[in-house]
C-alpha atoms as a PDB file:
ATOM      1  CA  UNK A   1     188.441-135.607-182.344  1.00  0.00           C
ATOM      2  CA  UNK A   2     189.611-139.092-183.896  1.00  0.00           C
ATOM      3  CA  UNK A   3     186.887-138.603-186.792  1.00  0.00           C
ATOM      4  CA  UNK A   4     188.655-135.154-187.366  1.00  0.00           C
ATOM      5  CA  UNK A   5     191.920-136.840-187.294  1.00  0.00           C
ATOM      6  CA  UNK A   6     191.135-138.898-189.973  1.00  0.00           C
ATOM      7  CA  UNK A   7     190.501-135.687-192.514  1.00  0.00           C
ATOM      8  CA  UNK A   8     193.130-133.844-191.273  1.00  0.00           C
ATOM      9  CA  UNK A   9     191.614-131.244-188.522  1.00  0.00           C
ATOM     10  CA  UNK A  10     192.655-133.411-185.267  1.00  0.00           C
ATOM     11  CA  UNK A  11     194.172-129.859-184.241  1.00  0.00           C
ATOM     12  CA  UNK A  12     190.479-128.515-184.310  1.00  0.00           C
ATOM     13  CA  UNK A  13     189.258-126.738-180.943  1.00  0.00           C
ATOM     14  CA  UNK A  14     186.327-128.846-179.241  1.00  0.00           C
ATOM     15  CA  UNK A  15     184.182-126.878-177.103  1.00  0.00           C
ATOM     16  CA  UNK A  16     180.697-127.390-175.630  1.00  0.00           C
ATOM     17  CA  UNK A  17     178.532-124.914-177.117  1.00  0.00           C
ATOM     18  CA  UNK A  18     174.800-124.064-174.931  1.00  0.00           C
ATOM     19  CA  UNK A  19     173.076-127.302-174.870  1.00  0.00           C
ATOM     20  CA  UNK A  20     175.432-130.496-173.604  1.00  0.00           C
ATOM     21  CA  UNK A  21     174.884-131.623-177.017  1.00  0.00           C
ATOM     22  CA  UNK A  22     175.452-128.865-179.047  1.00  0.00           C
ATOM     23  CA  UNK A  23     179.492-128.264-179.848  1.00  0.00           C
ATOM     24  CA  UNK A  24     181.496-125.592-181.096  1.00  0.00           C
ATOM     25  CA  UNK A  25     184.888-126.636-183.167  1.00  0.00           C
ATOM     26  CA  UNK A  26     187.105-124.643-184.408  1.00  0.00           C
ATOM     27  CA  UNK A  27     189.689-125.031-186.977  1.00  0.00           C
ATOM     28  CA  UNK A  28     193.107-123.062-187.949  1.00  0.00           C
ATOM     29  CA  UNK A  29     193.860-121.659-190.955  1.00  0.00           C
ATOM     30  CA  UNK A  30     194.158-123.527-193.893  1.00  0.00           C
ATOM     31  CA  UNK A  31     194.974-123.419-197.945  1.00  0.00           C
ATOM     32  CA  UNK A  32     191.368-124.697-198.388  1.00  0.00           C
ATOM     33  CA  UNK A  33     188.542-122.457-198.579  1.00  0.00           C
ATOM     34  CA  UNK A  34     186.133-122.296-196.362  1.00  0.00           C
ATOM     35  CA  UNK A  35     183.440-124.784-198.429  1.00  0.00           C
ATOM     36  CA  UNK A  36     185.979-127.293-198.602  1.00  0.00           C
ATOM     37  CA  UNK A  37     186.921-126.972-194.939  1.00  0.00           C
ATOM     38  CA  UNK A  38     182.732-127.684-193.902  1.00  0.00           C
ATOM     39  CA  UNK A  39     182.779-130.577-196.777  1.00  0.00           C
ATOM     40  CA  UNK A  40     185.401-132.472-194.357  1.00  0.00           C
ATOM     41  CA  UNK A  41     184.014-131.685-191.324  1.00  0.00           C
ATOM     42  CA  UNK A  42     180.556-133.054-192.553  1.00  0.00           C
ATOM     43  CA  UNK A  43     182.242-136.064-193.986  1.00  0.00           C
ATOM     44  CA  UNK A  44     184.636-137.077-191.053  1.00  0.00           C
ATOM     45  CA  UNK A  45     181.502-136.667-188.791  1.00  0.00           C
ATOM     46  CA  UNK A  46     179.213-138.769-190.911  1.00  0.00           C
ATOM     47  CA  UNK A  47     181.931-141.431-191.217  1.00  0.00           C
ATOM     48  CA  UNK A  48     181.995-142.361-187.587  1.00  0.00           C
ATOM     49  CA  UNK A  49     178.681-144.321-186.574  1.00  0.00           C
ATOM     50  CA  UNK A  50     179.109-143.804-182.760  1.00  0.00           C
ATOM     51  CA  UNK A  51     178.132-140.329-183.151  1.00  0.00           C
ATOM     52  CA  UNK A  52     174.579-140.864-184.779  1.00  0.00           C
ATOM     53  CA  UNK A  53     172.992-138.397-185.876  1.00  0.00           C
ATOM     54  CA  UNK A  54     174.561-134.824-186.392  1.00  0.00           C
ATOM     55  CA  UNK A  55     173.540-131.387-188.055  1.00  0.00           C
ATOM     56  CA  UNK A  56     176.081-128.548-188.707  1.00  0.00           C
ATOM     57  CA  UNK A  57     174.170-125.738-187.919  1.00  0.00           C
ATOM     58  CA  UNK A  58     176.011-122.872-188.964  1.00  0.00           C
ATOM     59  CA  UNK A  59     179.636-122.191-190.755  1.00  0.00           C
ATOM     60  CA  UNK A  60     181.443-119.174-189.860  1.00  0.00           C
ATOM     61  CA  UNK A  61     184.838-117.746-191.428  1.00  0.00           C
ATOM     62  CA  UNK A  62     187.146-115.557-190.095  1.00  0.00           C
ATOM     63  CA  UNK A  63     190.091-114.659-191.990  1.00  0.00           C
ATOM     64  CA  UNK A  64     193.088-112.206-190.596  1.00  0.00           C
ATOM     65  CA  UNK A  65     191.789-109.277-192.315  1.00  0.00           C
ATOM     66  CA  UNK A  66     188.362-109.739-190.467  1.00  0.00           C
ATOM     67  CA  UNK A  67     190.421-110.141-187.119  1.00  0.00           C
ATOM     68  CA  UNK A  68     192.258-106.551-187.732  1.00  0.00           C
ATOM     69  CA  UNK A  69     189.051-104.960-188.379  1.00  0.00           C
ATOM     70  CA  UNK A  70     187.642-105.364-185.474  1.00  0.00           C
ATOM     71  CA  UNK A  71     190.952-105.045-183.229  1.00  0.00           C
ATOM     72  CA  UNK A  72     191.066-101.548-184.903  1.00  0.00           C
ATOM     73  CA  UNK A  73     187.459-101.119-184.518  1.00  0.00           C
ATOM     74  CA  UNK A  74     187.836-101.235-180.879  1.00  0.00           C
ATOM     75  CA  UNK A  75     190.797 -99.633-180.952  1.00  0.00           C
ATOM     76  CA  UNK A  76     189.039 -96.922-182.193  1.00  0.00           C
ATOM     77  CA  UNK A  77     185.947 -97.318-180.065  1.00  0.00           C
ATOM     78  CA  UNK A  78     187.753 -97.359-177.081  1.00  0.00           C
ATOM     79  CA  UNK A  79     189.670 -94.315-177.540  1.00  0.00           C
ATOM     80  CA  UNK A  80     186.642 -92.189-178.569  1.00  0.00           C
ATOM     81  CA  UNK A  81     184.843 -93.380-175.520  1.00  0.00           C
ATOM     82  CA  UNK A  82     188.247 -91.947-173.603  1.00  0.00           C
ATOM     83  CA  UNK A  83     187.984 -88.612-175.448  1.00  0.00           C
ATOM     84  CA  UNK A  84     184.489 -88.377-174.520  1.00  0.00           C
ATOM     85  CA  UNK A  85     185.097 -89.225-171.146  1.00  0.00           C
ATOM     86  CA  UNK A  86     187.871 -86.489-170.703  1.00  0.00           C
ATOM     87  CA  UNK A  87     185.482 -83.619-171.648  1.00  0.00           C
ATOM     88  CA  UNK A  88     183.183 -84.102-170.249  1.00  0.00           C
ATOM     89  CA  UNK A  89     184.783 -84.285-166.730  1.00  0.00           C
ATOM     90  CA  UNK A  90     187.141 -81.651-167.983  1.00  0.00           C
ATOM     91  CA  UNK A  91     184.142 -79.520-168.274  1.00  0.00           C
ATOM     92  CA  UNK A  92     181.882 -80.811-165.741  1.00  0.00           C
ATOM     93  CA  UNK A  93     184.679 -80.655-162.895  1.00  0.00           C
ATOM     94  CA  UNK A  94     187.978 -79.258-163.957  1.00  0.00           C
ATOM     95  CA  UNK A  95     191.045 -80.776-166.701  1.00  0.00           C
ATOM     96  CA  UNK A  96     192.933 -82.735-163.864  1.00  0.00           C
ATOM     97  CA  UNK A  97     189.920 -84.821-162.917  1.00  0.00           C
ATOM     98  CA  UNK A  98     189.249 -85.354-166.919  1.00  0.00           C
ATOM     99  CA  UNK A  99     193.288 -86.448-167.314  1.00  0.00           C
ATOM    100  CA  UNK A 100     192.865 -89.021-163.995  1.00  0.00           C
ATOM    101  CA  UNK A 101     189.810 -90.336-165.107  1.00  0.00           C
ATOM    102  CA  UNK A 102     191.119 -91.065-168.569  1.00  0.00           C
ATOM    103  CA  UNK A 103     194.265 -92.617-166.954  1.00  0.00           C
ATOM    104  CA  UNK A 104     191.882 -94.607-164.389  1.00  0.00           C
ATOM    105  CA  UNK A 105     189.841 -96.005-166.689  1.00  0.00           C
ATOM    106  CA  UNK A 106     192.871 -96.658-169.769  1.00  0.00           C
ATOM    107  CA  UNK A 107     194.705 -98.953-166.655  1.00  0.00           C
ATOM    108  CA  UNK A 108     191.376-100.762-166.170  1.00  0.00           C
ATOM    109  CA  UNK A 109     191.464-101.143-170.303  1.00  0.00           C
ATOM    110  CA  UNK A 110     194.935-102.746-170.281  1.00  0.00           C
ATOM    111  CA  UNK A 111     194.288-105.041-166.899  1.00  0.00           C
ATOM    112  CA  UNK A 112     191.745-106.698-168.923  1.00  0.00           C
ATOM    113  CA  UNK A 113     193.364-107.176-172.059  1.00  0.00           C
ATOM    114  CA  UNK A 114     196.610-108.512-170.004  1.00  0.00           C
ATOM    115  CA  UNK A 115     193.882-110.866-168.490  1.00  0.00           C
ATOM    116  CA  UNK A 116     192.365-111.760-172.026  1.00  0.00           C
ATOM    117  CA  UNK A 117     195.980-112.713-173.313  1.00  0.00           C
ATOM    118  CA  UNK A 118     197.068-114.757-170.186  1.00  0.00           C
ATOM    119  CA  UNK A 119     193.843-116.619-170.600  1.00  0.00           C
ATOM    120  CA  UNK A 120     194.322-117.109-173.850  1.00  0.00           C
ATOM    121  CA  UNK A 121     191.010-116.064-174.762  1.00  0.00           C
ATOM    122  CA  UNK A 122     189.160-114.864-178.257  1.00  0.00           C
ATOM    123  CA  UNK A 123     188.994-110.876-178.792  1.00  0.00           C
ATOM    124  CA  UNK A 124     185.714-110.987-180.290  1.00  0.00           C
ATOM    125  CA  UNK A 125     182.470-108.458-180.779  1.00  0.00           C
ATOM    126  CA  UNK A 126     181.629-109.475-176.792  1.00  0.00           C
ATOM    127  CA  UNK A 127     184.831-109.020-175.379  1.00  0.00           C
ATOM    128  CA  UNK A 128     184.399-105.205-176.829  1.00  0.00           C
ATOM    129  CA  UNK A 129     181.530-105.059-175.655  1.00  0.00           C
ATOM    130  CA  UNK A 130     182.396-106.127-172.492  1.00  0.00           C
ATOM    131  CA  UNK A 131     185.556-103.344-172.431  1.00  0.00           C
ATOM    132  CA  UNK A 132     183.065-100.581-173.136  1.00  0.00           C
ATOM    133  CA  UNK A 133     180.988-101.452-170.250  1.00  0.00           C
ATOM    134  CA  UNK A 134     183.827-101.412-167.644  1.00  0.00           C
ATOM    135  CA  UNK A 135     184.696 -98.111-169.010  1.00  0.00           C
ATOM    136  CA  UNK A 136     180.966 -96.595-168.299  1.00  0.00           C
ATOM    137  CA  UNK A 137     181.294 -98.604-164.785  1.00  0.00           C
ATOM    138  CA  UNK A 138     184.754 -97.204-163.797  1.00  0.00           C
ATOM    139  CA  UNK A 139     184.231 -93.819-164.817  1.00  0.00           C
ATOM    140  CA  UNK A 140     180.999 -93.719-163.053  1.00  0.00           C
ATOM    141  CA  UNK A 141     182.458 -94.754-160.246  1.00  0.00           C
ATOM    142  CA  UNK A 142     184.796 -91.975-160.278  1.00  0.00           C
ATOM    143  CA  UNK A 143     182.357 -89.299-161.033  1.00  0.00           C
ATOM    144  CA  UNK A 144     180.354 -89.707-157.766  1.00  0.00           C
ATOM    145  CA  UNK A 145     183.250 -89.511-156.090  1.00  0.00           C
ATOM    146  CA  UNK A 146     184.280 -86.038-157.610  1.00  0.00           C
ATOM    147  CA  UNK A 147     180.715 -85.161-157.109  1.00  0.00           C
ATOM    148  CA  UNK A 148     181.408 -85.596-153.309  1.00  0.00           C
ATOM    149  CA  UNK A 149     184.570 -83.979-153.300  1.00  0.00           C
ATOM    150  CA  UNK A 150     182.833 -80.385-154.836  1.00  0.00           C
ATOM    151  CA  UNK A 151     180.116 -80.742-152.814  1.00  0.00           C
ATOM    152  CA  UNK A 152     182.546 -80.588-149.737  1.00  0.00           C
ATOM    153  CA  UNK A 153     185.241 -78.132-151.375  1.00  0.00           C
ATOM    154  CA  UNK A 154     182.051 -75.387-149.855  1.00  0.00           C
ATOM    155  CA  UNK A 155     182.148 -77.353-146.220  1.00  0.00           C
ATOM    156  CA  UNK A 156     185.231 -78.259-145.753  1.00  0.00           C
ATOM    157  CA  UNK A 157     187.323 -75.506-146.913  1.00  0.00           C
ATOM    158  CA  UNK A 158     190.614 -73.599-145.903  1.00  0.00           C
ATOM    159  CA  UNK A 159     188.658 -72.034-143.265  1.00  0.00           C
ATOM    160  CA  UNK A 160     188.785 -75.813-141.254  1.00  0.00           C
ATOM    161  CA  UNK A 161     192.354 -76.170-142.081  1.00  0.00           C
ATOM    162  CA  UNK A 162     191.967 -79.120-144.275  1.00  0.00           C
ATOM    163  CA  UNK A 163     194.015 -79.702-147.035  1.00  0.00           C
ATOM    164  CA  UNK A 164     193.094 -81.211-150.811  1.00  0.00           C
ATOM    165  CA  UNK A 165     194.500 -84.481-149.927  1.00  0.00           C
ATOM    166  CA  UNK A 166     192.157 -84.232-146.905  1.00  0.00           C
ATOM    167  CA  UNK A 167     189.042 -83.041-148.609  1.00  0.00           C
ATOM    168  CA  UNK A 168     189.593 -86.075-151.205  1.00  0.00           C
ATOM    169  CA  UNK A 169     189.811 -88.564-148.472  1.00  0.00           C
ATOM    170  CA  UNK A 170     186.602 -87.270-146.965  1.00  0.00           C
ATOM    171  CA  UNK A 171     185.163 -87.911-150.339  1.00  0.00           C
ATOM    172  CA  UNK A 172     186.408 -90.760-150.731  1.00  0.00           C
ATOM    173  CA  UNK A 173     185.327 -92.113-147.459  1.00  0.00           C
ATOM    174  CA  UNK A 174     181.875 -91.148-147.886  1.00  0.00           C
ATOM    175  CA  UNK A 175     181.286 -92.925-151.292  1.00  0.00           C
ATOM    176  CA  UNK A 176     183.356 -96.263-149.964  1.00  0.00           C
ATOM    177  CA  UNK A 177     179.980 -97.847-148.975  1.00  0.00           C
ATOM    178  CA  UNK A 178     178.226 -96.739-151.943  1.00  0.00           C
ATOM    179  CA  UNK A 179     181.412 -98.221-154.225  1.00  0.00           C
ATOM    180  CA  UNK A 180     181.526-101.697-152.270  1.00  0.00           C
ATOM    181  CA  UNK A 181     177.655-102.717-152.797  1.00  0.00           C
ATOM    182  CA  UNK A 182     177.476-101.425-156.263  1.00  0.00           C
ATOM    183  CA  UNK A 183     180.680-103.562-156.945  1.00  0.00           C
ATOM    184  CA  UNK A 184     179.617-106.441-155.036  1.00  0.00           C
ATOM    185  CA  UNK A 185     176.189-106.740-157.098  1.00  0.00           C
ATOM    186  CA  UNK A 186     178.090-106.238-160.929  1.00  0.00           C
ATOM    187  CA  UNK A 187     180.750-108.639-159.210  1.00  0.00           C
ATOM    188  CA  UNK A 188     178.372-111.281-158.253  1.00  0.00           C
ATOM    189  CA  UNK A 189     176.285-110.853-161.843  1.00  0.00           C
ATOM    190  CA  UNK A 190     179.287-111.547-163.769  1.00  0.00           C
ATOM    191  CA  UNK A 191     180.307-114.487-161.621  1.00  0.00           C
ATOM    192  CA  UNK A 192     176.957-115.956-162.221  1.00  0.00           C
ATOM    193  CA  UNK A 193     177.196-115.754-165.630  1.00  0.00           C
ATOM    194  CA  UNK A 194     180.485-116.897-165.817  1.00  0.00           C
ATOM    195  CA  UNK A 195     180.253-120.007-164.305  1.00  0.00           C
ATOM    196  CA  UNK A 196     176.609-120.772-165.172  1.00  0.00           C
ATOM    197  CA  UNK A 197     176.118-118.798-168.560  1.00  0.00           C
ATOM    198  CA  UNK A 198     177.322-121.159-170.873  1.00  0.00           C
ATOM    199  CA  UNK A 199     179.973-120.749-173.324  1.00  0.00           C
ATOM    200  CA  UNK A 200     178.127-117.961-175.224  1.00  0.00           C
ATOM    201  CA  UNK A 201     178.502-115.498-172.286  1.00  0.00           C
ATOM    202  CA  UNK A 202     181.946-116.564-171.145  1.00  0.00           C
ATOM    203  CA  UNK A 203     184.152-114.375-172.725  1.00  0.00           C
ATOM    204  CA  UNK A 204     181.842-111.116-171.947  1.00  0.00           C
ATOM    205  CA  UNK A 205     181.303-112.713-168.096  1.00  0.00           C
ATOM    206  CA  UNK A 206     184.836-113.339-167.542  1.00  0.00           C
ATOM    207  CA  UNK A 207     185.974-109.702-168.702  1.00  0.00           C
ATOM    208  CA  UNK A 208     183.245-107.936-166.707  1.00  0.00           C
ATOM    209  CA  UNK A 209     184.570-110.027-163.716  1.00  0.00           C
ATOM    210  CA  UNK A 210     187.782-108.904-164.561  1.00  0.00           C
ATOM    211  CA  UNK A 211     186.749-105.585-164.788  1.00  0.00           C
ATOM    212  CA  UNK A 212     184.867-104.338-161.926  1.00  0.00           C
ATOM    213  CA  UNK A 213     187.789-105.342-159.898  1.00  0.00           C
ATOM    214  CA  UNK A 214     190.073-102.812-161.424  1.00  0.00           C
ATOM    215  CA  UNK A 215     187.269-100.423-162.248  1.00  0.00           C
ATOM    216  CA  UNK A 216     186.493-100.423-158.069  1.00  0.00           C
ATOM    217  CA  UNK A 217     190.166 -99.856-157.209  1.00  0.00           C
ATOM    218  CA  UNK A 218     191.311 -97.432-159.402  1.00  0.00           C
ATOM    219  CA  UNK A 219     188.841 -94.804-158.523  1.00  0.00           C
ATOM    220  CA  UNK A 220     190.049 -94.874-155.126  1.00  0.00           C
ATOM    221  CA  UNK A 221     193.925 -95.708-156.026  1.00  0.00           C
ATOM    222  CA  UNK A 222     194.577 -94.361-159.208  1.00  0.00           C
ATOM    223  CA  UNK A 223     192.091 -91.575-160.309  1.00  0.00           C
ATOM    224  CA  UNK A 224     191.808 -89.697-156.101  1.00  0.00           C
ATOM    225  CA  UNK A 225     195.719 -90.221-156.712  1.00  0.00           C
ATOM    226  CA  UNK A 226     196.431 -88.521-159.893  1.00  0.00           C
ATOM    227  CA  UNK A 227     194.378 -84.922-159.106  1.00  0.00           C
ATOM    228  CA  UNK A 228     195.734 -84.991-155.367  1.00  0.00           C
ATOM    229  CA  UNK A 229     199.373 -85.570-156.733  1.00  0.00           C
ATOM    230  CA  UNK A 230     198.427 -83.010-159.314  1.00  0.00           C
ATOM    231  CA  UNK A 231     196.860 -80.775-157.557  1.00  0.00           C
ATOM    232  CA  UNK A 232     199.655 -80.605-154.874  1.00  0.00           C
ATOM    233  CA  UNK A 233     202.042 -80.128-157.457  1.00  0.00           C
ATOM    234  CA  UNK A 234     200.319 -77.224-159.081  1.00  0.00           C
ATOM    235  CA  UNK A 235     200.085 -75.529-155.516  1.00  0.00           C
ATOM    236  CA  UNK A 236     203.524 -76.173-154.348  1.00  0.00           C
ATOM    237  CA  UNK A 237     204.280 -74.301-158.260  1.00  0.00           C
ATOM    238  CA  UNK A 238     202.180 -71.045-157.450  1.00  0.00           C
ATOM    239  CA  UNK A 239     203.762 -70.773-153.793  1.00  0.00           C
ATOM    240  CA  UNK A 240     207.544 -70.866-155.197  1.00  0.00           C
ATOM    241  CA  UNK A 241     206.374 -68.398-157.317  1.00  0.00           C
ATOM    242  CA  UNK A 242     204.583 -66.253-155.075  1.00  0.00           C
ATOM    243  CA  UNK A 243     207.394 -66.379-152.746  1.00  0.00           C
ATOM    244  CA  UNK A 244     210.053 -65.395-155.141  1.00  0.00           C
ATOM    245  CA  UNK A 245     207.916 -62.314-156.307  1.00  0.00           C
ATOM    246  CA  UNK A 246     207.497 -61.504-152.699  1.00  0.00           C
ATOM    247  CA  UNK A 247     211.868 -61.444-152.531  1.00  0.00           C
ATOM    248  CA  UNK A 248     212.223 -59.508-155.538  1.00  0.00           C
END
């Protein structure tokens, strides 16, 4: 840092990069271009001695116009993968389930990007990547559960006197084990390679761990919430209206 000093770039970012000896620094925008930038950084490196001998790998720039690409790239990606994700429930189960999923797996989305920006982390290429995975893992999640619910609509019907709300506990219940040890082995991956993956997997690590906390949650408490609520709602709607043609 005091050899960048002396050029001008003491504000640079220093991290380790992989090997203890291999370094990553990054440098704010400047009026210089890019060539010039990597001419003073070789310079300022080769004028201090106590840091023998050195070799600049690889020069990377990216400029604002590169950084709103790929926000809107993801923007993009993300939202198709929540499109896809509706219709298919919506046709595989029935619209509610599509709309909770969707809303289940859009609060895991924003968790993670509150978690990014609190960190102060880097939206980059694995960070997206990272996003698109939760949203496979949380909507998974979600689908076995539905699975178990229609499976027991046939069981567990009116004819037992359970209600919805009682038919989605039961399903619920029955996939809890199922939930915890698939989220305990993604949970214990990530942590692995968050704290031993080096600073190449950190970003993607740290929002998986983020992640599969919300994913595992929201399943239970956000998604099973939504279609009960719903599906309540809808009920309570066709026996008002039921009862007032039955007055008329």
């Amino acid at each position: 840092r005091t050899a960048l000093g002396k050029v001008g770039l003491g504000d640079a970012v220093i991290q380790r990069f992989g090997d203890p000896n291999e370094y990553l620094i990054r440098v704010g925008l400047t009026s210089t271009t890019p060539e010039e930038v990597g001419r003073r950084l070789q310079s300022a490196l080769a004028s201090d001695q106590a840091l023998g001998k050195f070799e600049i790998r690889r020069v990377e720039f990216v400029g604002p116009q590169v950084g709103r690409d790929l926000q809107l790239q993801a923007i993009y990606a993300v939202l198709a993968g929540l499109v896809g994700i509706m219709l298919y429930i919506a046709m595989r189960f029935d619209l509610k389930g599509g709309v909770a999923a969707v809303v289940a797996v859009f609060h895991d989305v924003l968790v993670c990007l509150g978690a990014i920006s609190i960190t102060n982390r880097e939206f980059s290429l694995p960070v997206l990547a990272a996003l698109l995975t939760i949203i496979g893992y949380s909507v998974n999640d979600t689908i076995v559960a539905y699975d178990r619910l229609r499976e027991n609509r046939g069981k567990l019907g009116s004819q037992k006197g359970m209600t919805f709300a009682q038919q989605m506990n039961v399903a619920v219940n029955q996939t809890l084990s199922r939930t915890i040890l698939t989220a305990l082995t993604v949970f214990f991956s990530a942590a692995v390679l968050l704290f031993f993956g080096g600073k190449t997997l950190e970003d993607f690590a740290f929002v998986l761990f983020v992640g599969v906390i919300t994913g595992t949650y929201s399943t239970t408490y956000v998604a099973a919430a939504i279609v009960v609520d719903w599906t309540q709602y809808v009920d309570n709607r066709v026996r008002r209206a039921k009862k007032a043609v039955a007055k008329a």
